[in-house]
C-alpha atoms as a PDB file:
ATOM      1  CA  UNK A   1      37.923 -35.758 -51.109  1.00  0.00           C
ATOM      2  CA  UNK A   2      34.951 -34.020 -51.895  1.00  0.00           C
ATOM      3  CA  UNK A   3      31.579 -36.105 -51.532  1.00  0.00           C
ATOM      4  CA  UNK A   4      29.847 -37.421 -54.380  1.00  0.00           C
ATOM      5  CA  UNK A   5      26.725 -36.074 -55.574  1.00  0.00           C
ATOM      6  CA  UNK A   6      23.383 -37.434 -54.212  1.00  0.00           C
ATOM      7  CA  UNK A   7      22.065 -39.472 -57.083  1.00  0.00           C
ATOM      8  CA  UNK A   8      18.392 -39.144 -58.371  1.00  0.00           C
ATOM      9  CA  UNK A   9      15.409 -36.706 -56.938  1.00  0.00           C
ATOM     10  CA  UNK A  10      16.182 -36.164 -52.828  1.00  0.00           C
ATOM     11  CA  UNK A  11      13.299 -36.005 -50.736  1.00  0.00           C
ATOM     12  CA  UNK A  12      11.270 -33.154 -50.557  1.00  0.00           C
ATOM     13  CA  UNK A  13       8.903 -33.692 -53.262  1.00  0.00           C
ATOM     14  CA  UNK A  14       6.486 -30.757 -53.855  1.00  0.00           C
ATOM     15  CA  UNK A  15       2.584 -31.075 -53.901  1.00  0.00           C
ATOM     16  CA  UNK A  16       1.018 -30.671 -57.427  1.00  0.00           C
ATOM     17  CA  UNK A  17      -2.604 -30.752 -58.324  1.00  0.00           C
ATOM     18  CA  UNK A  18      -3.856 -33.762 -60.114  1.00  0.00           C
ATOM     19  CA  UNK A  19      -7.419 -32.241 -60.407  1.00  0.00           C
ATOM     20  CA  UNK A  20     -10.073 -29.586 -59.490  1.00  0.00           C
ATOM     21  CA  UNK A  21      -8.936 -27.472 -56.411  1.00  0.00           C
ATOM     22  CA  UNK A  22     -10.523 -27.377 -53.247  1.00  0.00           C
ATOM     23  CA  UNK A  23     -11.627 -23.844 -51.393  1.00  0.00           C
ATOM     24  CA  UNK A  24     -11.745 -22.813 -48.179  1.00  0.00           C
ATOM     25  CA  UNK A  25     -15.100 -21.550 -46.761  1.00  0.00           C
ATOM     26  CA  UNK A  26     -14.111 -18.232 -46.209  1.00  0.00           C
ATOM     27  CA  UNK A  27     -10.611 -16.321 -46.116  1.00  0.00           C
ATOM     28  CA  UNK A  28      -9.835 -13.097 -45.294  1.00  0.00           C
ATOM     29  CA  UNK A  29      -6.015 -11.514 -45.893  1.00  0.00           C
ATOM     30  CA  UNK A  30      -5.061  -8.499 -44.453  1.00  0.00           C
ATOM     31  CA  UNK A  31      -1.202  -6.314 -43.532  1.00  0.00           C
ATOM     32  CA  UNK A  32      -0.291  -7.768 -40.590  1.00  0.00           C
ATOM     33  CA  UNK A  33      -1.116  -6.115 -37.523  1.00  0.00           C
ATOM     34  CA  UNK A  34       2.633  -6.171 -35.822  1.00  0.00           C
ATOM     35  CA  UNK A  35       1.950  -9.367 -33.491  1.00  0.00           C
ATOM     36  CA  UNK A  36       4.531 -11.623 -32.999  1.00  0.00           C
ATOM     37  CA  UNK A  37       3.967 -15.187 -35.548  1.00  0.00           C
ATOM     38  CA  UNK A  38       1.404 -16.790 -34.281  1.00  0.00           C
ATOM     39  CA  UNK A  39      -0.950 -20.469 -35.444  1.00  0.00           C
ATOM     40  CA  UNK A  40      -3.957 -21.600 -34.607  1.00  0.00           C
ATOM     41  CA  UNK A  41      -4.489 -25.055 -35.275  1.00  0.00           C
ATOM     42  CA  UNK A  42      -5.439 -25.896 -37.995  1.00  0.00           C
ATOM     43  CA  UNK A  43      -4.629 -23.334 -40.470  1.00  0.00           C
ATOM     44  CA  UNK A  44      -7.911 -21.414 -39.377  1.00  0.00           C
ATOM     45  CA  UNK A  45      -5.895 -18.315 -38.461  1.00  0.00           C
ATOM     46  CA  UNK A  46      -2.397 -17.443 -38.889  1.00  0.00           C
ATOM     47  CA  UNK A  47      -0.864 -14.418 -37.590  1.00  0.00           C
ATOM     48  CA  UNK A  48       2.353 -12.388 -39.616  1.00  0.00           C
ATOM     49  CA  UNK A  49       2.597 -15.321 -42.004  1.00  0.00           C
ATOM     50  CA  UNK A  50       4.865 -14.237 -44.998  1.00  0.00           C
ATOM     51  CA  UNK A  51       3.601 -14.812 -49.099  1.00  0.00           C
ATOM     52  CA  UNK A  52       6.695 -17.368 -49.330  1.00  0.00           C
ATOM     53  CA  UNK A  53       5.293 -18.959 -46.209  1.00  0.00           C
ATOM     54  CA  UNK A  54       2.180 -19.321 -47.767  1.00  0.00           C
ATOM     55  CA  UNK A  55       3.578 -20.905 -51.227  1.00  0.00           C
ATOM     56  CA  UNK A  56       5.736 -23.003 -49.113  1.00  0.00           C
ATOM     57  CA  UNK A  57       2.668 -24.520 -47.015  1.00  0.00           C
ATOM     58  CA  UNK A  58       0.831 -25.273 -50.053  1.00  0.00           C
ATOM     59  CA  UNK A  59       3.295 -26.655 -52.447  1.00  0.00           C
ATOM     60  CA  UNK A  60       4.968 -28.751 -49.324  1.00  0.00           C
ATOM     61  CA  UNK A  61       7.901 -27.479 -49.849  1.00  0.00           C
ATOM     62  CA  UNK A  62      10.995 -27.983 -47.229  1.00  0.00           C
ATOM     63  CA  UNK A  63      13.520 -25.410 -48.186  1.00  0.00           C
ATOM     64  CA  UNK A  64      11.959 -22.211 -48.527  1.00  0.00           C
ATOM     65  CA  UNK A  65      15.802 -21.139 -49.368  1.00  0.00           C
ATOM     66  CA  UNK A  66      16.065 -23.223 -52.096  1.00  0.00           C
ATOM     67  CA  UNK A  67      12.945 -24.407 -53.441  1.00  0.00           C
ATOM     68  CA  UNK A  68      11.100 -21.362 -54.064  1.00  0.00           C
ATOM     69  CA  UNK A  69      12.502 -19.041 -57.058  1.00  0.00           C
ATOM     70  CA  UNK A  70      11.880 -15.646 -58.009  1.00  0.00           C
ATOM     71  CA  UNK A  71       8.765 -13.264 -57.391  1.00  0.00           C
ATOM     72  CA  UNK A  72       8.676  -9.582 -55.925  1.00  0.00           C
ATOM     73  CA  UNK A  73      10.027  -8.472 -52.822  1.00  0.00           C
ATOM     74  CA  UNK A  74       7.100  -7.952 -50.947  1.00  0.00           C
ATOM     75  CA  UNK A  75       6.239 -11.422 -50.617  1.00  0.00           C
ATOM     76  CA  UNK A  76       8.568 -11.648 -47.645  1.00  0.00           C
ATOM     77  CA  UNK A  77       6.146  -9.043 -45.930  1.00  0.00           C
ATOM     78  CA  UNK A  78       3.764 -10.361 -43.116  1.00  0.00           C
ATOM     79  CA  UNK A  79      -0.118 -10.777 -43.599  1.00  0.00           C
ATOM     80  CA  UNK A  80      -2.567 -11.969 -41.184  1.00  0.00           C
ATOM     81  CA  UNK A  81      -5.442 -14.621 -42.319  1.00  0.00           C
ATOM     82  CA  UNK A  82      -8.539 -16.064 -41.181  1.00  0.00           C
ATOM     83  CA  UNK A  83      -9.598 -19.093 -42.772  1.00  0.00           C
ATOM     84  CA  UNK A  84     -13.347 -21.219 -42.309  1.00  0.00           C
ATOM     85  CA  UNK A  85     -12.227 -24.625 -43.313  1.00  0.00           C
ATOM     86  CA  UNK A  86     -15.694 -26.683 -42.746  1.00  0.00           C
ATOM     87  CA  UNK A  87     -16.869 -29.981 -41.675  1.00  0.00           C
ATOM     88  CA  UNK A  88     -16.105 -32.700 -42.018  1.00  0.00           C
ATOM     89  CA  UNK A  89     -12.653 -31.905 -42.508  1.00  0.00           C
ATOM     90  CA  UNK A  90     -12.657 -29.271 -39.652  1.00  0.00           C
ATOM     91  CA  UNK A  91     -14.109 -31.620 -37.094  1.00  0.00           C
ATOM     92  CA  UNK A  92     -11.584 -34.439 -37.966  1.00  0.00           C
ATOM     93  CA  UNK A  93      -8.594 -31.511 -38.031  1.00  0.00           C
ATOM     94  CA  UNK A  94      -7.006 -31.817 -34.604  1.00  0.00           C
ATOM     95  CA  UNK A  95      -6.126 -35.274 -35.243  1.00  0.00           C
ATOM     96  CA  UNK A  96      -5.205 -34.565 -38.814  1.00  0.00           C
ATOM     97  CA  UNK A  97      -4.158 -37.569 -41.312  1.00  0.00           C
ATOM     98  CA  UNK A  98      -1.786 -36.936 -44.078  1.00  0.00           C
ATOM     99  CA  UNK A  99      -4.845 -37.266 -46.695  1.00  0.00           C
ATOM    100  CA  UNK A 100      -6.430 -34.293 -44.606  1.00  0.00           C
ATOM    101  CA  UNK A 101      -3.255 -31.950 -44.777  1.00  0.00           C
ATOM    102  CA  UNK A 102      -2.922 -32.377 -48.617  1.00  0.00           C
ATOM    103  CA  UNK A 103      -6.514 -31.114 -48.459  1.00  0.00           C
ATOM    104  CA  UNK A 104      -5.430 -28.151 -46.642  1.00  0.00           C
ATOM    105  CA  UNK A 105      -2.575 -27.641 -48.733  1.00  0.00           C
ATOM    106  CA  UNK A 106      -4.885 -27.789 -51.674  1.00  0.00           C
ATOM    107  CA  UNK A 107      -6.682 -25.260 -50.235  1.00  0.00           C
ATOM    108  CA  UNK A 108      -3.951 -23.119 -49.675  1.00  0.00           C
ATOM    109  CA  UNK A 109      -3.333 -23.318 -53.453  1.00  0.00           C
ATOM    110  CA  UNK A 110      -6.667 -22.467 -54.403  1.00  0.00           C
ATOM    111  CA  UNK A 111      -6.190 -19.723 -52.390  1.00  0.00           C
ATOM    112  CA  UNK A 112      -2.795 -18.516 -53.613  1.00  0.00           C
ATOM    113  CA  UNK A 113      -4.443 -18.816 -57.033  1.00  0.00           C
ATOM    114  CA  UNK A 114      -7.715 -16.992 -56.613  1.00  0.00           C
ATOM    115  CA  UNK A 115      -6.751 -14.022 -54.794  1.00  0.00           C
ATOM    116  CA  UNK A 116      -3.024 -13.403 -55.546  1.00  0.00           C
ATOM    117  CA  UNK A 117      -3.588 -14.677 -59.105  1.00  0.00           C
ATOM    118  CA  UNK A 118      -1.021 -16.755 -58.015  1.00  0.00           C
ATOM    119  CA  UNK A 119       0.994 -18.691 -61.491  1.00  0.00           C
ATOM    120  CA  UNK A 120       4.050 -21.428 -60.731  1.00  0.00           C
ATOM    121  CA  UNK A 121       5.724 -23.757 -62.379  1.00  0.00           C
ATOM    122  CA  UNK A 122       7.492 -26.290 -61.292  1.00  0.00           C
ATOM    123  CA  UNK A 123      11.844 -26.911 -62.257  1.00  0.00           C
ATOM    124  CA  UNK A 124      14.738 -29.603 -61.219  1.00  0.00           C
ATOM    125  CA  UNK A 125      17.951 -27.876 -60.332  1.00  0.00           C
ATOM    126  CA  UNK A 126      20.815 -28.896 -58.745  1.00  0.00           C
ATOM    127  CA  UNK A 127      21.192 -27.973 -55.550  1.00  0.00           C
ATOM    128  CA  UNK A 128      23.078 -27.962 -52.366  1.00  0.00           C
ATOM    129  CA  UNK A 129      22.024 -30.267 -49.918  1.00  0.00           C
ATOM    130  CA  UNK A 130      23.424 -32.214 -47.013  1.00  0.00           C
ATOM    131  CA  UNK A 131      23.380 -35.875 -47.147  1.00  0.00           C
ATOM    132  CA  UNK A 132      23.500 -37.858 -44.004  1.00  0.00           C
ATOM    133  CA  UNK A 133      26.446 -40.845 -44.380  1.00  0.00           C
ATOM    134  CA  UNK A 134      27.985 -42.810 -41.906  1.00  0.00           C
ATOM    135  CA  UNK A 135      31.098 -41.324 -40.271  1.00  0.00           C
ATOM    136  CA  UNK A 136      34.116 -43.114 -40.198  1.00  0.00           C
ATOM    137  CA  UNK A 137      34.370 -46.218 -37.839  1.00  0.00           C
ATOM    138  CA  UNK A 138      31.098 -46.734 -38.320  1.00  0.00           C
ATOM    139  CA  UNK A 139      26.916 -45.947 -37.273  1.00  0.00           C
ATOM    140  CA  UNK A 140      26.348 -46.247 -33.006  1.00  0.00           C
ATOM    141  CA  UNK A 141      22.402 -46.844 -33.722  1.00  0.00           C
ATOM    142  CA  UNK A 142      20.284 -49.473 -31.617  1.00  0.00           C
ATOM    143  CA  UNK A 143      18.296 -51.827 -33.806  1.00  0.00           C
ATOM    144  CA  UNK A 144      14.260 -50.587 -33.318  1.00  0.00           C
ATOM    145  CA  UNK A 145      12.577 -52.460 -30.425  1.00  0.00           C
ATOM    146  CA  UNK A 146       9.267 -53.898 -31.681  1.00  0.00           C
ATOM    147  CA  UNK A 147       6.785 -50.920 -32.230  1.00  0.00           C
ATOM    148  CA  UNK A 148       3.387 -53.155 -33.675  1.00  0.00           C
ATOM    149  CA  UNK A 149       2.308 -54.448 -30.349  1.00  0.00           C
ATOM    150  CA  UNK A 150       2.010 -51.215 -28.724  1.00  0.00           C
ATOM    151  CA  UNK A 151      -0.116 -49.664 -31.436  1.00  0.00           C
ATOM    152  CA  UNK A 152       1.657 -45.838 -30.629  1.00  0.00           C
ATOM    153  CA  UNK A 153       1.107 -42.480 -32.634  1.00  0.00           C
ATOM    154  CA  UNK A 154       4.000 -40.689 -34.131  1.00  0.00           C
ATOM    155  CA  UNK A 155       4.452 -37.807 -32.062  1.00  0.00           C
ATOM    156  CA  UNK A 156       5.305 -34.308 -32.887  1.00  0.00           C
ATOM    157  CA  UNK A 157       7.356 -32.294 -31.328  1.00  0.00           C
ATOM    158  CA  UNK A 158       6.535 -31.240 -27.868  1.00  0.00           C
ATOM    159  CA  UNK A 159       8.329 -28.904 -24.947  1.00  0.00           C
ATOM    160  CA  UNK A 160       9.328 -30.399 -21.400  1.00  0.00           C
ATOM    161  CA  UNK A 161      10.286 -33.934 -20.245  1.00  0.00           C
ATOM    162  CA  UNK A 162       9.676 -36.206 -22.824  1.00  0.00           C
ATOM    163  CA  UNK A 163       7.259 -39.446 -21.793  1.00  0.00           C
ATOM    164  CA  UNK A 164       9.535 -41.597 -22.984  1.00  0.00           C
ATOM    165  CA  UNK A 165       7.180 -44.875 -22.192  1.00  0.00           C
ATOM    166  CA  UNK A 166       4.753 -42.967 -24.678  1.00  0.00           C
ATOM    167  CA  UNK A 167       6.886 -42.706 -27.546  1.00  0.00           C
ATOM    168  CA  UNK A 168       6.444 -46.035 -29.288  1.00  0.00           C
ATOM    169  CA  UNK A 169       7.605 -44.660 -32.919  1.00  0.00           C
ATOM    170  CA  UNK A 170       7.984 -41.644 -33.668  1.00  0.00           C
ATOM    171  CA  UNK A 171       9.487 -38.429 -32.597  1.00  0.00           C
ATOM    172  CA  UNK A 172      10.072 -36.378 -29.832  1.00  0.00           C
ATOM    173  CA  UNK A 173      11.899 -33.095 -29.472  1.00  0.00           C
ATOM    174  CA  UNK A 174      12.142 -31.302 -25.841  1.00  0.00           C
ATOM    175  CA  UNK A 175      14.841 -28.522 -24.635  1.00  0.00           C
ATOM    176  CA  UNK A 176      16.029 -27.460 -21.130  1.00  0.00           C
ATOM    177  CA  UNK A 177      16.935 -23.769 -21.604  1.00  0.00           C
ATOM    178  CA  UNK A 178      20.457 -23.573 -22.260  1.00  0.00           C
ATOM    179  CA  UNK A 179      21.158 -27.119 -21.992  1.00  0.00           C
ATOM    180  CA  UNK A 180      20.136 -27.750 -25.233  1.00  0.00           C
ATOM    181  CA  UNK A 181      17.585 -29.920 -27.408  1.00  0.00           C
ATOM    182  CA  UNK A 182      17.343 -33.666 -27.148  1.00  0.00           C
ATOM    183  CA  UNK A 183      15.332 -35.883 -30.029  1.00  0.00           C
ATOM    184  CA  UNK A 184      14.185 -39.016 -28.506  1.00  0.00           C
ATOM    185  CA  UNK A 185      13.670 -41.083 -32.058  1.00  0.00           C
ATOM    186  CA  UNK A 186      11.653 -44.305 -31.636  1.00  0.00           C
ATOM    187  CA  UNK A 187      11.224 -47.213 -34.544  1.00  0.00           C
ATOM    188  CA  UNK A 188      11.821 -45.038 -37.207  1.00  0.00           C
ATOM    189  CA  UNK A 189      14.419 -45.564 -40.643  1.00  0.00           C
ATOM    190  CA  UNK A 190      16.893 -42.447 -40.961  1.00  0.00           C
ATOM    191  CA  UNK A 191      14.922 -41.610 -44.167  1.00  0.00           C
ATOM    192  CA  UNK A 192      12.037 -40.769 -42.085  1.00  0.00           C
ATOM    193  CA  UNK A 193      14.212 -39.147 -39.443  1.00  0.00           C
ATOM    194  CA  UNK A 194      15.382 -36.418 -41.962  1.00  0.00           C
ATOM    195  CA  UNK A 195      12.239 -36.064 -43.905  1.00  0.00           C
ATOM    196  CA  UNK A 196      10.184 -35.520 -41.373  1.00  0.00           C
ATOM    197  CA  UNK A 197      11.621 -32.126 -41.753  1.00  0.00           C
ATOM    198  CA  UNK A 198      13.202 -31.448 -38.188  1.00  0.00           C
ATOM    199  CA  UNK A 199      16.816 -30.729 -39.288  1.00  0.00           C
ATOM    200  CA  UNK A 200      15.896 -28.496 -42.065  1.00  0.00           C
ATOM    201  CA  UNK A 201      14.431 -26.211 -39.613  1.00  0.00           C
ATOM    202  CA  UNK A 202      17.493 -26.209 -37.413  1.00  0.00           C
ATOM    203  CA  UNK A 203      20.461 -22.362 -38.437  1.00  0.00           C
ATOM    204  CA  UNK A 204      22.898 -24.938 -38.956  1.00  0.00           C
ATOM    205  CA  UNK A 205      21.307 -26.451 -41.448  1.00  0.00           C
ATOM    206  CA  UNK A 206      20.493 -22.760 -43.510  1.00  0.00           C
ATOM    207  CA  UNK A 207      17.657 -24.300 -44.972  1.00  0.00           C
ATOM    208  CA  UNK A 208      18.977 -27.361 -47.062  1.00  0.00           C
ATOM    209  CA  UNK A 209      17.024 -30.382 -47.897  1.00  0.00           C
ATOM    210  CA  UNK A 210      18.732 -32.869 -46.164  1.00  0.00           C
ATOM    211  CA  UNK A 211      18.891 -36.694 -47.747  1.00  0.00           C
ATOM    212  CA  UNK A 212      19.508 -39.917 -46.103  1.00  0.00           C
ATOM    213  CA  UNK A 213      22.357 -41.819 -48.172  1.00  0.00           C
ATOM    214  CA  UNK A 214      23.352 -44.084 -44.985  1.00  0.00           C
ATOM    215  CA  UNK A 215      22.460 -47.311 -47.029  1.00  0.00           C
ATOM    216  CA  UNK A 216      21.356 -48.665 -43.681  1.00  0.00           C
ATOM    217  CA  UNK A 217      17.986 -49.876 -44.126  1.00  0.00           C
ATOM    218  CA  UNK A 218      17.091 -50.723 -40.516  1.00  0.00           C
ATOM    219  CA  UNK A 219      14.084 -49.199 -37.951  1.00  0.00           C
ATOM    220  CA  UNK A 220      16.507 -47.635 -35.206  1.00  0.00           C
ATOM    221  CA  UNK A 221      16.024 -46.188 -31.735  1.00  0.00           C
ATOM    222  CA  UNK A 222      18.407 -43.666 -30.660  1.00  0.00           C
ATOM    223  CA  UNK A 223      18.189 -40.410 -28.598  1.00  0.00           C
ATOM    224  CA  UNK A 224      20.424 -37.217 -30.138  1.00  0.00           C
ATOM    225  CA  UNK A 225      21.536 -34.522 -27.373  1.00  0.00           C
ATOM    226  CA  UNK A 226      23.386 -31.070 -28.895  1.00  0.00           C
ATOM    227  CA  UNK A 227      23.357 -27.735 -28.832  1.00  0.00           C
ATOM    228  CA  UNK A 228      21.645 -25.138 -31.495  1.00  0.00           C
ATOM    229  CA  UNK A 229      23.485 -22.649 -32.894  1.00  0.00           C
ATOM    230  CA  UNK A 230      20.670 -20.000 -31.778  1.00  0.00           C
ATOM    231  CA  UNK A 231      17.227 -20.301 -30.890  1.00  0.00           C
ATOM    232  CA  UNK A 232      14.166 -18.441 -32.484  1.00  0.00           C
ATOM    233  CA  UNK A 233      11.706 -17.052 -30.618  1.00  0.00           C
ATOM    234  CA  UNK A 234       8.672 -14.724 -31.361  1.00  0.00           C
ATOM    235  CA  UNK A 235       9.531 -11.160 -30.892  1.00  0.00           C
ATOM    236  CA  UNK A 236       7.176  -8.367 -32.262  1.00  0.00           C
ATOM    237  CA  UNK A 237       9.723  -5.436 -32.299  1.00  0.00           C
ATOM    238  CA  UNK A 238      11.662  -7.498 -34.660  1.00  0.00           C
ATOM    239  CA  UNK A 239      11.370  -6.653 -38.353  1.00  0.00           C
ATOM    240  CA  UNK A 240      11.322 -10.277 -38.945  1.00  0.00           C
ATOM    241  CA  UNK A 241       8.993 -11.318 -36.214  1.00  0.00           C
ATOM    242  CA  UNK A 242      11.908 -13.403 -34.809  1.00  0.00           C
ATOM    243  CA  UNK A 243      14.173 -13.049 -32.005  1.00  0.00           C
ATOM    244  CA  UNK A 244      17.529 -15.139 -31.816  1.00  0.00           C
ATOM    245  CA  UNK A 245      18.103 -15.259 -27.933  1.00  0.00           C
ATOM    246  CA  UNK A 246      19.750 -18.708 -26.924  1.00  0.00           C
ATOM    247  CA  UNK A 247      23.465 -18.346 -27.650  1.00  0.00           C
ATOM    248  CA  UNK A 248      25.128 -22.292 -28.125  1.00  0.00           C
ATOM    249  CA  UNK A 249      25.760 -24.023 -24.721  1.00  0.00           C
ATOM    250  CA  UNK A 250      29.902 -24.447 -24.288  1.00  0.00           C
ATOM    251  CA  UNK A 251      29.110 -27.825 -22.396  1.00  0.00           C
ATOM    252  CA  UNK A 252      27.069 -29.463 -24.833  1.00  0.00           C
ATOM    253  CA  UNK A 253      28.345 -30.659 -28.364  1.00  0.00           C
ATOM    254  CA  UNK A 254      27.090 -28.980 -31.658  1.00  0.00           C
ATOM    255  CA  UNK A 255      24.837 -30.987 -33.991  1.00  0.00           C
ATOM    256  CA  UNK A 256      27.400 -32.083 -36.357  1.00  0.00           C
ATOM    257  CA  UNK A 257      29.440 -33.434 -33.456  1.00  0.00           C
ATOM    258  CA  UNK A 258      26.341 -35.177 -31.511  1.00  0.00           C
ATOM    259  CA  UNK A 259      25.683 -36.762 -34.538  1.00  0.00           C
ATOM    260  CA  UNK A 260      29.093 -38.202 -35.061  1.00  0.00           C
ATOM    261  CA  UNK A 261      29.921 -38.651 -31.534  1.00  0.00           C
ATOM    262  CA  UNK A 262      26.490 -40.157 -30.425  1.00  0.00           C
ATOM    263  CA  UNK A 263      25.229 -41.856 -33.814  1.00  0.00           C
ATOM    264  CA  UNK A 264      28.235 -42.380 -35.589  1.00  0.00           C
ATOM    265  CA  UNK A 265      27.015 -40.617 -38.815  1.00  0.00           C
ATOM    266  CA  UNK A 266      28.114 -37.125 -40.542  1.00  0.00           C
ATOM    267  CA  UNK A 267      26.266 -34.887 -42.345  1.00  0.00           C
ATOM    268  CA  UNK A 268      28.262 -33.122 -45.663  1.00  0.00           C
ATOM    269  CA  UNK A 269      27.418 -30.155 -48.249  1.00  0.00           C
ATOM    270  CA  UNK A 270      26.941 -31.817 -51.106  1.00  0.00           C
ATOM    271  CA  UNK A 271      24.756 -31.270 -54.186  1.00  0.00           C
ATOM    272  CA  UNK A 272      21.709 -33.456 -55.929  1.00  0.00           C
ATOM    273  CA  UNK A 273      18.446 -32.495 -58.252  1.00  0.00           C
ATOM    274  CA  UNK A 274      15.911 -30.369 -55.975  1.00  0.00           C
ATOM    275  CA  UNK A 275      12.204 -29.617 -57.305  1.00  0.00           C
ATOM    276  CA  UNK A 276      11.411 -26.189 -56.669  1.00  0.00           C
ATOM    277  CA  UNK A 277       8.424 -23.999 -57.608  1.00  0.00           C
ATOM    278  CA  UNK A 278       9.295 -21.381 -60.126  1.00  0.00           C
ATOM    279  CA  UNK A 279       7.020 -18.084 -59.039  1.00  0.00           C
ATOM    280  CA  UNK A 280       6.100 -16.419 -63.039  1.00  0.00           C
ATOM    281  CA  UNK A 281       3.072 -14.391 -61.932  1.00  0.00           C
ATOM    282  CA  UNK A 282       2.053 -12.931 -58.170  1.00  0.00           C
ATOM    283  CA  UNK A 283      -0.124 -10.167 -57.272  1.00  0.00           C
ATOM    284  CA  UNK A 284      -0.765  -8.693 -54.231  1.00  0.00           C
ATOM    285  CA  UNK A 285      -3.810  -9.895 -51.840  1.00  0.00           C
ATOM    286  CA  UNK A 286      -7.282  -8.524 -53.255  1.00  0.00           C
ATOM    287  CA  UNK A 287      -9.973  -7.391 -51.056  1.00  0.00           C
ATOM    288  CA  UNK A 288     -11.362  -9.205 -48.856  1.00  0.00           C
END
């Protein structure tokens, strides 16, 4: 039987202005040069970063797939940028709050606006999505230990050995070459474990928001071992910037398998309203 539709708005709320925008500094956009994607954090200079990747930063918006309709073709081609954010928001930026990556985003929009005369507006569709449900016989999840007396960080994703004693809540995402990826998840409610945007990101997934409709309400701590279906890396002769060069490890189960082997849950295609940004007017970058 085919599952039911997600009811009401699914995560992945986009960013709207509720007054005046903020500017960068300074901002210069240029062609790209070639170079394989590349960040410098924070948003102060961004290497062969597509137009949608742009619109995507600044409107928050998880399923570039999806969420982000119409516009001209060339705003899939790559642009370098250099941006001057400014104190006190630059000096506070490597340890950057939610309130101070709005800001950014904000920015971004101002941006978008004043030199790609940049016009949205904003639509609910239906969609398809993947909701996350509990598999048959029921979740394998570990209630969350007690996370207030150690005071931790949420962590973001990080390569090597994960410290596990570190991780108080949050997340933590390592791989050993063709072993796989493990996420070491730490005092955290599935609804924050799928909209902190992880599995979106993830070729299986092909972009799709992805909602929790578990019904378990619970903090859990669990650790999830599989195997991508490819992995990304940089790659400047590639048209795309990307190079898929990790083929799935035989050994080690697929994502939709860990899940319901290790977790006991299931992710399905299903379909529920999505918010996306509706491009009406774009132009291309003006001189710098």
């Amino acid at each position: 039987m085919a599952p039911e539709a997600a009811a009401g708005p699914v995560y992945g709320q986009l960013l709207h202005a509720t007054g005046p925008l903020p500017s960068f500094e300074a901002a210069t956009i240029q062609p790209s040069k070639g170079l394989a994607p590349s960040r410098r954090y924070p948003y102060m200079d961004i290497i062969a970063v597509t137009m949608r990747d742009l619109i995507s930063g600044a409107f928050h918006v998880f399923s570039e797939k999806d969420q982000i309709v119409g516009g001209p073709d060339w705003i899939d081609n790559r642009y370098d940028m250099d941006t001057k954010i400014g104190a006190p928001l630059d000096a506070a930026s490597q340890k950057m709050s939610s309130a101070q990556s709005e800001q950014i985003r904000l920015m971004q929009q101002s941006l978008l606006a004043d030199r790609l005369k940049l016009k949205v507006h904003f639509e609910t569709r239906e969609m398809p999505v993947y909701a996350l449900i509990v598999a048959q016989g029921g979740p394998k999840l570990t209630p969350a230990k007690d996370t207030q007396a150690s005071g931790g960080t949420p962590l973001s994703p990080v390569g090597g050995d994960p410290r596990t004693d570190d991780l108080r809540k949050g997340f933590l995402a390592f791989s050993r070459a063709e072993k796989g990826i493990t996420w070491d998840v730490r005092g955290l409610t599935l609804g924050e474990f799928v909209h902190n945007g992880s599995l979106v990101f993830l070729p299986e997934i092909d972009s799709h928001i992805v909602v929790d409709k578990t019904g378990l309400a619970g903090t859990y701590d669990f650790t999830l071992h599989f195997a991508m279906e490819r992995m990304a890396v940089p790659c400047a002769s590639s048209s795309t910037g990307l190079c898929h060069t990790m083929a799935p490890d035989a050994d080690t189960p697929s994502l939709f398998t860990a899940l319901q082997e290790q977790l006991g849950l299931q992710l399905v295609l299903t379909k529920a309203p999505v918010e996306v940004v509706v491009i009406d007017h774009i132009e291309l970058p003006s001189e710098n």
